[in-house]
PDB file of N, CA and C in Angstrom:
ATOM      1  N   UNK A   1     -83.771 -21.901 -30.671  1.00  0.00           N
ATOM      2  CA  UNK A   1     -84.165 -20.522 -30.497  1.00  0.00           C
ATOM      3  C   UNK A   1     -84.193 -19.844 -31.858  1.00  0.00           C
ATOM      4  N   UNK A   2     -85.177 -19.248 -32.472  1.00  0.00           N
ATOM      5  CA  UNK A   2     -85.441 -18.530 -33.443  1.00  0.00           C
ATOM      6  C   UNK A   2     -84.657 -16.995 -33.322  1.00  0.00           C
ATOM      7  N   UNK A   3     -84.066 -16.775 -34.364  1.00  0.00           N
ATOM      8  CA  UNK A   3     -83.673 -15.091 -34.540  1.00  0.00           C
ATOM      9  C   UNK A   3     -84.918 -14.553 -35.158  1.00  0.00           C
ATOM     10  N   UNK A   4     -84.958 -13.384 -35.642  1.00  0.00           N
ATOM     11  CA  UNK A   4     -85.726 -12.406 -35.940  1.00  0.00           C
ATOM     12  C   UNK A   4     -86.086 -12.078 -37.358  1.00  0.00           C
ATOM     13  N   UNK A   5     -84.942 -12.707 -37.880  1.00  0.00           N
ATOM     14  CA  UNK A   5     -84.982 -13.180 -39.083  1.00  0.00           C
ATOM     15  C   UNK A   5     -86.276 -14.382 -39.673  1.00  0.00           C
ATOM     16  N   UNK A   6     -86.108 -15.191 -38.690  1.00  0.00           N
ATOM     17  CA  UNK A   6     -86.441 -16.239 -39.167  1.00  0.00           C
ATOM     18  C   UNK A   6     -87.825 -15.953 -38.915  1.00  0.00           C
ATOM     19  N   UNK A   7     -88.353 -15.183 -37.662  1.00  0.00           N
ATOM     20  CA  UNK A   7     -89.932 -14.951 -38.079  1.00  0.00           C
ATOM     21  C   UNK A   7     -90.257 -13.904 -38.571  1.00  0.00           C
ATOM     22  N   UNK A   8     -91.916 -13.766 -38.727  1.00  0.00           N
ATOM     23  CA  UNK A   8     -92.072 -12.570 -39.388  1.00  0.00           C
ATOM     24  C   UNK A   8     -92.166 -10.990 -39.144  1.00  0.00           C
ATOM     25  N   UNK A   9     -91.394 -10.674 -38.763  1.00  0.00           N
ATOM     26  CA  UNK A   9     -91.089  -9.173 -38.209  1.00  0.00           C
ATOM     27  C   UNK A   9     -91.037  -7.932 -38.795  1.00  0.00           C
ATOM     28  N   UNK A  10     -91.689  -7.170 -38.927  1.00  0.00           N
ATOM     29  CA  UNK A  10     -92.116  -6.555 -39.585  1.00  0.00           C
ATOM     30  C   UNK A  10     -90.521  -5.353 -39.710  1.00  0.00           C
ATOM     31  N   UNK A  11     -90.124  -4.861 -41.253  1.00  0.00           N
ATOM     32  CA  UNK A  11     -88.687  -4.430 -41.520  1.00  0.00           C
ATOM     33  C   UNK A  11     -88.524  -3.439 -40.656  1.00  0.00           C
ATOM     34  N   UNK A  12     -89.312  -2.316 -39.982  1.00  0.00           N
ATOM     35  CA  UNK A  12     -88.903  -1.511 -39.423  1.00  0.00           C
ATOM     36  C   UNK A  12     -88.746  -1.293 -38.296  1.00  0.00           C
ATOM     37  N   UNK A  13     -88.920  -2.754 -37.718  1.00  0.00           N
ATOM     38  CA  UNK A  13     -88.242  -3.582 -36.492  1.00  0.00           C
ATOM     39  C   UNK A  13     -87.231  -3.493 -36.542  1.00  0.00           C
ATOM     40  N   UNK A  14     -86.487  -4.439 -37.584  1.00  0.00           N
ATOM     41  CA  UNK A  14     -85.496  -5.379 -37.981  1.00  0.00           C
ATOM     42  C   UNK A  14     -84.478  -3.832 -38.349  1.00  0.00           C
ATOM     43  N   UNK A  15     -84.955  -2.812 -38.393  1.00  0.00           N
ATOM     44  CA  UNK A  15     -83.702  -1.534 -39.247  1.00  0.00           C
ATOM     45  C   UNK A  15     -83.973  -0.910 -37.385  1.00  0.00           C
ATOM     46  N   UNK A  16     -84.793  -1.281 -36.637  1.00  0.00           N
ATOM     47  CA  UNK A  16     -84.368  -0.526 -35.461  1.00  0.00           C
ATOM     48  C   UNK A  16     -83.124  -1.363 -34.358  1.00  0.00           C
ATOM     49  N   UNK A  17     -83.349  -2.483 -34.673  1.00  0.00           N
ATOM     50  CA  UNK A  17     -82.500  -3.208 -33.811  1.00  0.00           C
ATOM     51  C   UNK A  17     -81.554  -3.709 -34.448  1.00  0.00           C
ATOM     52  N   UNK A  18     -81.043  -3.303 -35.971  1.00  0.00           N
ATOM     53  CA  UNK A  18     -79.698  -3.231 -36.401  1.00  0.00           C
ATOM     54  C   UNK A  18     -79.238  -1.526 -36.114  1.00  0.00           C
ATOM     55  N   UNK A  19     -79.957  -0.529 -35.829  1.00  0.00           N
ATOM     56  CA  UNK A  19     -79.623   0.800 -35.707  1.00  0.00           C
ATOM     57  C   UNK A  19     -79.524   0.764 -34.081  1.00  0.00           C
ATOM     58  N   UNK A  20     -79.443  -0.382 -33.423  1.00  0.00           N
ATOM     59  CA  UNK A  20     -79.138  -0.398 -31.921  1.00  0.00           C
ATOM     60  C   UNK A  20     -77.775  -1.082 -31.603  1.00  0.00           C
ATOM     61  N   UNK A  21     -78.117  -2.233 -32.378  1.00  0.00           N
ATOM     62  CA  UNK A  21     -76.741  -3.245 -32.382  1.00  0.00           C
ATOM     63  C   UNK A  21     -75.041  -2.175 -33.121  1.00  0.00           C
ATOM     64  N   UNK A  22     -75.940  -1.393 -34.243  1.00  0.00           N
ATOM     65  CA  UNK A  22     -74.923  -0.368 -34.617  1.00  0.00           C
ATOM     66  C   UNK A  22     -74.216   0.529 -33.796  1.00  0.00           C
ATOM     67  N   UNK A  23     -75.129   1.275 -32.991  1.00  0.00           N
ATOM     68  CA  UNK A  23     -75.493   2.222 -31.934  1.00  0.00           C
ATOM     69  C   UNK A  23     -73.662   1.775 -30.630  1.00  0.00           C
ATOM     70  N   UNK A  24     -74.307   0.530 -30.468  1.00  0.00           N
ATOM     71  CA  UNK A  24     -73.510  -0.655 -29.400  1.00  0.00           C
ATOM     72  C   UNK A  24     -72.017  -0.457 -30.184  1.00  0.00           C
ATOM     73  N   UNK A  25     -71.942  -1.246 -31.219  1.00  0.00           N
ATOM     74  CA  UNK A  25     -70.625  -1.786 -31.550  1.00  0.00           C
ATOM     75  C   UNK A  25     -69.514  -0.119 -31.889  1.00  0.00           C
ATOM     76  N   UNK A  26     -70.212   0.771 -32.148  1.00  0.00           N
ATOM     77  CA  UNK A  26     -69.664   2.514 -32.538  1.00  0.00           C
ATOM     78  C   UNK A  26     -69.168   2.923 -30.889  1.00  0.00           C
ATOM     79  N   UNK A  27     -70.248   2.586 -29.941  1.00  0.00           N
ATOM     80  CA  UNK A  27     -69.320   3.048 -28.666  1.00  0.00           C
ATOM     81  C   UNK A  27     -68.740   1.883 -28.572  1.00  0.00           C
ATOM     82  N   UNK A  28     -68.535   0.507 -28.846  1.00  0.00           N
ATOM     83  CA  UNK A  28     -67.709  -0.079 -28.363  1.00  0.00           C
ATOM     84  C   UNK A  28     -66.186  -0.238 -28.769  1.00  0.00           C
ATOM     85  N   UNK A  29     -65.943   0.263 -30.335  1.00  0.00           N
ATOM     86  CA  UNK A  29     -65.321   1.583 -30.918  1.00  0.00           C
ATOM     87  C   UNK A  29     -64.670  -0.156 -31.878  1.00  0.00           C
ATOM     88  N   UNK A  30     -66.148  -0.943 -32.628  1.00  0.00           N
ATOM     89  CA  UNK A  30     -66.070  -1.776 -33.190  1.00  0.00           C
ATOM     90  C   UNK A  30     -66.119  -1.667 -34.379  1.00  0.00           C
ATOM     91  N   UNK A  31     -65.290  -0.992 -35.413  1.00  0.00           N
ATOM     92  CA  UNK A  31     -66.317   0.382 -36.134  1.00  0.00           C
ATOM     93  C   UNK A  31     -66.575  -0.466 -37.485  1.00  0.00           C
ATOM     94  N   UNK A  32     -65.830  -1.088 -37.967  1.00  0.00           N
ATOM     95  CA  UNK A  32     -66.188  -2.245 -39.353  1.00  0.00           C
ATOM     96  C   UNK A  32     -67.678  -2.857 -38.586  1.00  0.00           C
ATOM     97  N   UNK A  33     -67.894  -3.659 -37.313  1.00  0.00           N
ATOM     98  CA  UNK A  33     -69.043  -4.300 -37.165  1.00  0.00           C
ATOM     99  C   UNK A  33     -70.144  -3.177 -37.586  1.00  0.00           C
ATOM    100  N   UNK A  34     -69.716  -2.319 -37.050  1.00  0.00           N
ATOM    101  CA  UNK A  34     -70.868  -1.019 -36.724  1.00  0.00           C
ATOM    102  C   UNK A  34     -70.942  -0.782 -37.992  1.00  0.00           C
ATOM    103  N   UNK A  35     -69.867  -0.724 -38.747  1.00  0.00           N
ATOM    104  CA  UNK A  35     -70.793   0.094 -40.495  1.00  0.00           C
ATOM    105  C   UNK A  35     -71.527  -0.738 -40.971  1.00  0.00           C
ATOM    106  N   UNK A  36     -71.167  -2.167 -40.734  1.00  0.00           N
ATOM    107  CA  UNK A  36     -72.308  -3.252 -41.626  1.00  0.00           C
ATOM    108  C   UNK A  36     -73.470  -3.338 -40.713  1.00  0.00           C
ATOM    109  N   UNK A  37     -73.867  -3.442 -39.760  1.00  0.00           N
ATOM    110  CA  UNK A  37     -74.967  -3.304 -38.961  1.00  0.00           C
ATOM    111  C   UNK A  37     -75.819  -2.077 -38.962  1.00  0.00           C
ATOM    112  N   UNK A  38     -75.173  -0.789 -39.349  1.00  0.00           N
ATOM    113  CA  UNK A  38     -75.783   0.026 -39.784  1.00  0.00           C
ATOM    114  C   UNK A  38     -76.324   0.187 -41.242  1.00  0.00           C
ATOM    115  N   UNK A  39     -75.365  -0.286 -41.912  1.00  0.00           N
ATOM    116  CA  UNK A  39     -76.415  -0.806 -43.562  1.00  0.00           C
ATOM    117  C   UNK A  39     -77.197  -1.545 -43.661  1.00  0.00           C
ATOM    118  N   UNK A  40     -77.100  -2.667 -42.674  1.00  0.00           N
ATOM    119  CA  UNK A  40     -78.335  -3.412 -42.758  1.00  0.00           C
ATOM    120  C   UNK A  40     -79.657  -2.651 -42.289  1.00  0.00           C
ATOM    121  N   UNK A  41     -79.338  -1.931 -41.182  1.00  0.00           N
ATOM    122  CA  UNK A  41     -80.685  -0.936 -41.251  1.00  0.00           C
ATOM    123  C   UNK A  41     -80.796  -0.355 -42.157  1.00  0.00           C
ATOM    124  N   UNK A  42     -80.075   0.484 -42.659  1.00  0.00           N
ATOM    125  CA  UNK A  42     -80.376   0.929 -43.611  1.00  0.00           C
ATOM    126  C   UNK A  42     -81.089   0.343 -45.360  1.00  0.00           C
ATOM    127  N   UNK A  43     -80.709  -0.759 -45.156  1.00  0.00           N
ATOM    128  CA  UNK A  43     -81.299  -1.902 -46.293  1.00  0.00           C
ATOM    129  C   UNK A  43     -82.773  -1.923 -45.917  1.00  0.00           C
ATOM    130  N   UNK A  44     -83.126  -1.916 -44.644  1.00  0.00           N
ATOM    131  CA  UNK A  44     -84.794  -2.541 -44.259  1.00  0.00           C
ATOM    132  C   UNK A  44     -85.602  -0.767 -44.168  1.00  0.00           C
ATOM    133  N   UNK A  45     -85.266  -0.011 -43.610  1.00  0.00           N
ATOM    134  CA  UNK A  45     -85.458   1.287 -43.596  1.00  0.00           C
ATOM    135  C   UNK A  45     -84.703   2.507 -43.681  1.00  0.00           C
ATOM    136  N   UNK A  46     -84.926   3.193 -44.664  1.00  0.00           N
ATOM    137  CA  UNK A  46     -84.029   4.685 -44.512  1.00  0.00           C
ATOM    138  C   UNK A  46     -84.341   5.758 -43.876  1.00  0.00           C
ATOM    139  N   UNK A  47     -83.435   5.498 -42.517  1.00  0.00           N
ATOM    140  CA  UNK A  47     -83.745   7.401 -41.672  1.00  0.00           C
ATOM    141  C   UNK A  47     -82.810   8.239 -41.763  1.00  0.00           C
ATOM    142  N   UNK A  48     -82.983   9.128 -41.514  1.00  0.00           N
ATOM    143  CA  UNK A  48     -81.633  10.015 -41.445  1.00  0.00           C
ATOM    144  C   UNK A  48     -80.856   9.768 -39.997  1.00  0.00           C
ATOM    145  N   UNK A  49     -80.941   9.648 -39.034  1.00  0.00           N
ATOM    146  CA  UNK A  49     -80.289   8.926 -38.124  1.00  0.00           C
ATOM    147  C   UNK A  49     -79.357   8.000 -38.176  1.00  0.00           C
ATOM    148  N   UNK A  50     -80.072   7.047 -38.963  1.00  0.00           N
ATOM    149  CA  UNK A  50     -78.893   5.955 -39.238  1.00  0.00           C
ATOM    150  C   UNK A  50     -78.368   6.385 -40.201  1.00  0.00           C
ATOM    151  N   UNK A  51     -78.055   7.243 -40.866  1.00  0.00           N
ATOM    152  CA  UNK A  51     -77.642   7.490 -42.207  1.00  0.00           C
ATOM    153  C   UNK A  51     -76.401   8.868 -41.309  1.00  0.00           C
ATOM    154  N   UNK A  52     -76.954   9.491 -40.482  1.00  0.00           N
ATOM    155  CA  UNK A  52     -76.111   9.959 -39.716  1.00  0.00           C
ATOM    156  C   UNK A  52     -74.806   9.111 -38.521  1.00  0.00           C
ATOM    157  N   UNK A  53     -75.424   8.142 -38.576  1.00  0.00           N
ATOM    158  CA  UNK A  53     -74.885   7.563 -37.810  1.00  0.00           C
ATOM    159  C   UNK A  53     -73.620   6.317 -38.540  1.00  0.00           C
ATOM    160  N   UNK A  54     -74.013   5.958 -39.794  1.00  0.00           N
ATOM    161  CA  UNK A  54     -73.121   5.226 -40.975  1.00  0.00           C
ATOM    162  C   UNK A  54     -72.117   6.437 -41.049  1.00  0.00           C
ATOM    163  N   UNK A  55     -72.574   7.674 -41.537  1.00  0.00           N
ATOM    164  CA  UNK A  55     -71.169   8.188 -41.725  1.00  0.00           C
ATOM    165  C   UNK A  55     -70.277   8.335 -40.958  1.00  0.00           C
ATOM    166  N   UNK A  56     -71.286   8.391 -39.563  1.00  0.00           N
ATOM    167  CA  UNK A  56     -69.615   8.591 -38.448  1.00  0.00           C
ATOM    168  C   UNK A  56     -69.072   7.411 -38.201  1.00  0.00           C
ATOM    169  N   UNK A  57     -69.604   6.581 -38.363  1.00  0.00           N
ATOM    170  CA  UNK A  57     -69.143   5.374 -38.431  1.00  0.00           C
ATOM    171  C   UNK A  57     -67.802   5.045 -39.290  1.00  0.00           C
ATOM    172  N   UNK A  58     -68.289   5.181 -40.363  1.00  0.00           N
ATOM    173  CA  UNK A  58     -67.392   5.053 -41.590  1.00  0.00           C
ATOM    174  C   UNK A  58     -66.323   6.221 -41.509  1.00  0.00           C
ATOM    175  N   UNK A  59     -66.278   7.633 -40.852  1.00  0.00           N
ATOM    176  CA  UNK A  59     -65.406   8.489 -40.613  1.00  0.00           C
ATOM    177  C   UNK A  59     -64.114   7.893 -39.866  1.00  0.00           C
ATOM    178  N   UNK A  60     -64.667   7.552 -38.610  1.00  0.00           N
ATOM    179  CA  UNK A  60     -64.333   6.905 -37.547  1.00  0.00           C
ATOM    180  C   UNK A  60     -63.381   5.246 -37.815  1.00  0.00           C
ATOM    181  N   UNK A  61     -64.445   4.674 -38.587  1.00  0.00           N
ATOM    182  CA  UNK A  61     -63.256   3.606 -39.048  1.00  0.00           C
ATOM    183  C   UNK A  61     -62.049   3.735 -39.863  1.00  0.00           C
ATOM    184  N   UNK A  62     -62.087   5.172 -41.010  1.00  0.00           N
ATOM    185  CA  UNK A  62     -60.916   5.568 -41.989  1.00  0.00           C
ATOM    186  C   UNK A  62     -59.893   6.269 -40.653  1.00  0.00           C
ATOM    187  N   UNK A  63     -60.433   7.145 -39.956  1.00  0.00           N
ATOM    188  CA  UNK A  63     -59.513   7.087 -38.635  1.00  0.00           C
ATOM    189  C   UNK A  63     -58.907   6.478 -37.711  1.00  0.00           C
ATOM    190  N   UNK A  64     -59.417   4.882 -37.485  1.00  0.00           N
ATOM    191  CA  UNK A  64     -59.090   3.990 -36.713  1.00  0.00           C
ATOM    192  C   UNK A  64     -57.866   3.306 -37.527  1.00  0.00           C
ATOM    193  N   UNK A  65     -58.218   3.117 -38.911  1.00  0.00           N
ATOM    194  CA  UNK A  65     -57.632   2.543 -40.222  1.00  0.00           C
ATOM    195  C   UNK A  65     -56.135   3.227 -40.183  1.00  0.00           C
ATOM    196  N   UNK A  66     -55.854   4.524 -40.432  1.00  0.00           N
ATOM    197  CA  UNK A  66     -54.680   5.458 -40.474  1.00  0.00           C
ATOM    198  C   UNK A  66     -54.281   5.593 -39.145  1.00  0.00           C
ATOM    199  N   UNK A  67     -54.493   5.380 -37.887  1.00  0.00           N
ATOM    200  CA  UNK A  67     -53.792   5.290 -36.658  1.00  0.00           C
ATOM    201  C   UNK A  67     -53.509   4.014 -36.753  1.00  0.00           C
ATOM    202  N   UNK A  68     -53.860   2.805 -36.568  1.00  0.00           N
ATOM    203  CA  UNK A  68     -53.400   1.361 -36.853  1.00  0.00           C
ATOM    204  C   UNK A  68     -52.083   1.723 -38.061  1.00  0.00           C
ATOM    205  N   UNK A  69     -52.010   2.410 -39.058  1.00  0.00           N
ATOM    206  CA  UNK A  69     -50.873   2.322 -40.045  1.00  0.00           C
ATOM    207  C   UNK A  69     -49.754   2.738 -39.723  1.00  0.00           C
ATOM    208  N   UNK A  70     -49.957   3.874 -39.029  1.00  0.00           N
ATOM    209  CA  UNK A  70     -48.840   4.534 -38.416  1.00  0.00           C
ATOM    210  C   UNK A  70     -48.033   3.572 -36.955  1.00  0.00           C
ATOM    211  N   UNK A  71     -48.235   2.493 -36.521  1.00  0.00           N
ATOM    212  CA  UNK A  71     -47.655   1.842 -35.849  1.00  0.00           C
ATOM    213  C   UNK A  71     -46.961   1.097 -36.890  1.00  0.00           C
ATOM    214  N   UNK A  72     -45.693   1.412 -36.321  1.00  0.00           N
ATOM    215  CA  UNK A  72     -44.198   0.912 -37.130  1.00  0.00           C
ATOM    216  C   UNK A  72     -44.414  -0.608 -37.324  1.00  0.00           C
ATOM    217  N   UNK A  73     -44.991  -1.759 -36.898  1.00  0.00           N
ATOM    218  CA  UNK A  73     -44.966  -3.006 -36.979  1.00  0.00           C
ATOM    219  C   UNK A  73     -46.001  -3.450 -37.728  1.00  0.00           C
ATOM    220  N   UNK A  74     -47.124  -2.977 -37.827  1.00  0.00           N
ATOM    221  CA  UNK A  74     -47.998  -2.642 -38.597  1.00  0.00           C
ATOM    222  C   UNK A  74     -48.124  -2.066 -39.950  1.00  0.00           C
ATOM    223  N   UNK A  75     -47.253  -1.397 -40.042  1.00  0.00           N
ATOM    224  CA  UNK A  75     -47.646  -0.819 -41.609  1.00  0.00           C
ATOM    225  C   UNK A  75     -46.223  -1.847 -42.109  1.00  0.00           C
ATOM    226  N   UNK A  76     -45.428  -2.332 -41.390  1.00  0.00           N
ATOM    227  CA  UNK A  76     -44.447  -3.280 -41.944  1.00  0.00           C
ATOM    228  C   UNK A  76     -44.822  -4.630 -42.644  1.00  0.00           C
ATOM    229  N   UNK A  77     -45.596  -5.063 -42.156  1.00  0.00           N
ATOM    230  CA  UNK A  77     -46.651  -6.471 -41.832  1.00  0.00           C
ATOM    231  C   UNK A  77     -47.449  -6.107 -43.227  1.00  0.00           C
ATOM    232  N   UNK A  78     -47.827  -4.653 -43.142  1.00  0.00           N
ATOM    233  CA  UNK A  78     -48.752  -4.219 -44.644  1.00  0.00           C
ATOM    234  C   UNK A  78     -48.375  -4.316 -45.694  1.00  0.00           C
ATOM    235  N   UNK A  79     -46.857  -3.342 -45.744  1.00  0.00           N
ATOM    236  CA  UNK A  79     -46.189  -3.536 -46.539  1.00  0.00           C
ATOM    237  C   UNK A  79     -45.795  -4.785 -47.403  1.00  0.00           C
ATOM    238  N   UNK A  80     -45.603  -5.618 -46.873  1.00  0.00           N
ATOM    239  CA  UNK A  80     -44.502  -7.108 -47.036  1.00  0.00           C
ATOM    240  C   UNK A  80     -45.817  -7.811 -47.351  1.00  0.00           C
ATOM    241  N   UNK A  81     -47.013  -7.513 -46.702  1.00  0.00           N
ATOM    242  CA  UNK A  81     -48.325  -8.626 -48.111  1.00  0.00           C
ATOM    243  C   UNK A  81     -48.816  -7.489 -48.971  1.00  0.00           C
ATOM    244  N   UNK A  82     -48.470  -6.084 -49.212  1.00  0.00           N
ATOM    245  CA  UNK A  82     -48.914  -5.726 -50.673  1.00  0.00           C
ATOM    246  C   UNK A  82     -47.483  -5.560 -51.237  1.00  0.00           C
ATOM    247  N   UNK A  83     -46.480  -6.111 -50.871  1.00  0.00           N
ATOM    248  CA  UNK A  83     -45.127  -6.685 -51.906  1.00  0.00           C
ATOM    249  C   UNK A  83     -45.764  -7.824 -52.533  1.00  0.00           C
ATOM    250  N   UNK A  84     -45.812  -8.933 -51.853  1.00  0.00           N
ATOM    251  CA  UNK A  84     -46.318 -10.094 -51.789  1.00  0.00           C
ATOM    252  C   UNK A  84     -47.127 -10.293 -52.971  1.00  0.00           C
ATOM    253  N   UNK A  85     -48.227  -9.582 -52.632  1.00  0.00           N
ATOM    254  CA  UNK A  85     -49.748  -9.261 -53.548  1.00  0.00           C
ATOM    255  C   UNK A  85     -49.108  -8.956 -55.050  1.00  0.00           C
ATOM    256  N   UNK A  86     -48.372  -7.931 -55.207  1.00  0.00           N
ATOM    257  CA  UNK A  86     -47.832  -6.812 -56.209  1.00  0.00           C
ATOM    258  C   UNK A  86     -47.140  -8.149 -57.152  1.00  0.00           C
ATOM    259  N   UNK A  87     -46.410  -9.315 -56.229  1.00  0.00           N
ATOM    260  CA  UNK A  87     -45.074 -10.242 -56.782  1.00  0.00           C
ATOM    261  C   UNK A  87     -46.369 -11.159 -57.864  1.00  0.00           C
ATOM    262  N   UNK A  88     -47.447 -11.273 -56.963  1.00  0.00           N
ATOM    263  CA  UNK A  88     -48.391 -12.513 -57.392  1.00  0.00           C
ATOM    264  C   UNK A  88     -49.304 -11.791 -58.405  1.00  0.00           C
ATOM    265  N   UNK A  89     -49.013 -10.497 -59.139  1.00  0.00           N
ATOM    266  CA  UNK A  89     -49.719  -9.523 -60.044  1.00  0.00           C
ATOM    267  C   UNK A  89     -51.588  -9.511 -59.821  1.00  0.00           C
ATOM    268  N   UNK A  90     -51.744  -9.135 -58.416  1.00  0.00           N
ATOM    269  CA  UNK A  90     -53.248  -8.675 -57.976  1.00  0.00           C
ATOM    270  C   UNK A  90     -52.823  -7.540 -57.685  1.00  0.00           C
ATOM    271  N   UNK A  91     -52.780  -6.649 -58.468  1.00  0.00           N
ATOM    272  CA  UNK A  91     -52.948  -4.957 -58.498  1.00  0.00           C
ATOM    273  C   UNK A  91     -53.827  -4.645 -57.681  1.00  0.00           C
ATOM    274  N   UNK A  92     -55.088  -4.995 -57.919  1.00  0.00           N
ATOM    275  CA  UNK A  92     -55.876  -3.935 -56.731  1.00  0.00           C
ATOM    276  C   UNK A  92     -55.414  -4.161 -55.313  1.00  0.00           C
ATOM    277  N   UNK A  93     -55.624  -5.516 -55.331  1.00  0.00           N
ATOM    278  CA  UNK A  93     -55.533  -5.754 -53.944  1.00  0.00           C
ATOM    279  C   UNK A  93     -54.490  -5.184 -53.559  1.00  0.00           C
ATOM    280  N   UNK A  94     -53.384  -5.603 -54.038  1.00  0.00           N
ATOM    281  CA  UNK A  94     -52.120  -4.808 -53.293  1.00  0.00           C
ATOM    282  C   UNK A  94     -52.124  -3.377 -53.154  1.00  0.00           C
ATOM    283  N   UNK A  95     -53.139  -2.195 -54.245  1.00  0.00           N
ATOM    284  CA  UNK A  95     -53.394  -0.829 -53.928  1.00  0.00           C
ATOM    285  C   UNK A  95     -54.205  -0.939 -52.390  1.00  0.00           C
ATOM    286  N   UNK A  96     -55.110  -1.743 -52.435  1.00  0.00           N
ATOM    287  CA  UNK A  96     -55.966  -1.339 -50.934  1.00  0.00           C
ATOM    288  C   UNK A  96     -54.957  -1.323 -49.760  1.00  0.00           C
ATOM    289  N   UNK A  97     -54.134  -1.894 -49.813  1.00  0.00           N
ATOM    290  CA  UNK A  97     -53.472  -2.313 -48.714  1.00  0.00           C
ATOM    291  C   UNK A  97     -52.592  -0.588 -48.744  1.00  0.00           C
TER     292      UNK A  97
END
């Protein structure tokens, strides 16, 4: 079975049915899938829709991000690999965390 990729489909196909698949994974409250599926539309065509729709995306995941931290077992688990990180001198990485 061929993807969509693989034939020739014209890009502003290909930015509508990553701005659907985006659409999907945001209510499915998938929100990392959803920001990269929405850049990929955005890579093949720029609307303001999807460009509306990346930011809430990306809002939505820094919110999903800081409720996940605030669970006590969780930000423990965080902690103890950006110790970890910090011991093995990868600075950034251990800042993201």
């Amino acid at each position: 079975m061929k993807t969509f990729d693989e034939e020739n489909v014209d890009f502003k196909v290909r930015a509508r049915i990553y701005q659907r698949k985006g659409t999907i994974l945001l209510k499915t409250k998938k929100y990392k899938e959803a920001v990269e599926a929405l850049e990929a539309s955005l890579f093949e065509s720029k609307t303001d829709v999807v460009k509306d729709l990346l930011i809430e995306a990306k809002q939505k995941f820094k919110e999903w991000e800081i409720e996940q931290n605030l669970n006590p077992e969780l930000s423990d688990a965080k902690n103890k690999e950006a110790n970890q990180l910090f011991k093995e001198k990868k600075y950034p990485e251990a800042l993201k965390l």
